[in-house]
Protein backbone atom coordinates (compact mmCIF):
# COMPACT_ATOMS: atom_id res chain seq x y z
CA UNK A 1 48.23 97.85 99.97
CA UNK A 2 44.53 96.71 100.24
CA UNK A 3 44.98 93.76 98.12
CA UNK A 4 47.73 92.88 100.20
CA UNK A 5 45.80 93.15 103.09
CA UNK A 6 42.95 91.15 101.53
CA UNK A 7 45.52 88.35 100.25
CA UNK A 8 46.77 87.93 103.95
CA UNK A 9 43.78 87.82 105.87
CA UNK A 10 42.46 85.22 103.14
CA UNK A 11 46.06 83.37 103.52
CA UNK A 12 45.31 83.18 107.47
CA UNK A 13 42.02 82.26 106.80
CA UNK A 14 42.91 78.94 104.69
CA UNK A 15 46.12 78.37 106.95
CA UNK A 16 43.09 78.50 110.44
CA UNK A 17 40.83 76.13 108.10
CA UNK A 18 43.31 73.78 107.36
CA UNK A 19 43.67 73.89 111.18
CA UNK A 20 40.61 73.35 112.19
CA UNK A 21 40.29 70.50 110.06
CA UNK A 22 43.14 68.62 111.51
CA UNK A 23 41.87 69.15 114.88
CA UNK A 24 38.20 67.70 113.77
CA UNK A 25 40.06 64.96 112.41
CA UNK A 26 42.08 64.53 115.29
CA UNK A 27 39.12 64.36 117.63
CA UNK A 28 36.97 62.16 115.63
CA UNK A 29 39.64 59.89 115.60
CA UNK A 30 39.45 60.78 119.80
CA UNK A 31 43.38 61.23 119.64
């Protein structure tokens, strides 16, 4: 139950990452 927890929340964490480096990419590219 706790590792499933843990496996989500790092899941979300590379899913928000991934986001966040699309929008940096995005903005550099001042789209």
């Amino acid at each position: 139950s706790l590792t499933l927890i843990r496996e989500r929340a790092k899941l979300k964490g590379e899913v928000l990452r991934a986001l966040g480096g699309v929008k940096a990419s995005a903005s550099l590219l001042g789209v």
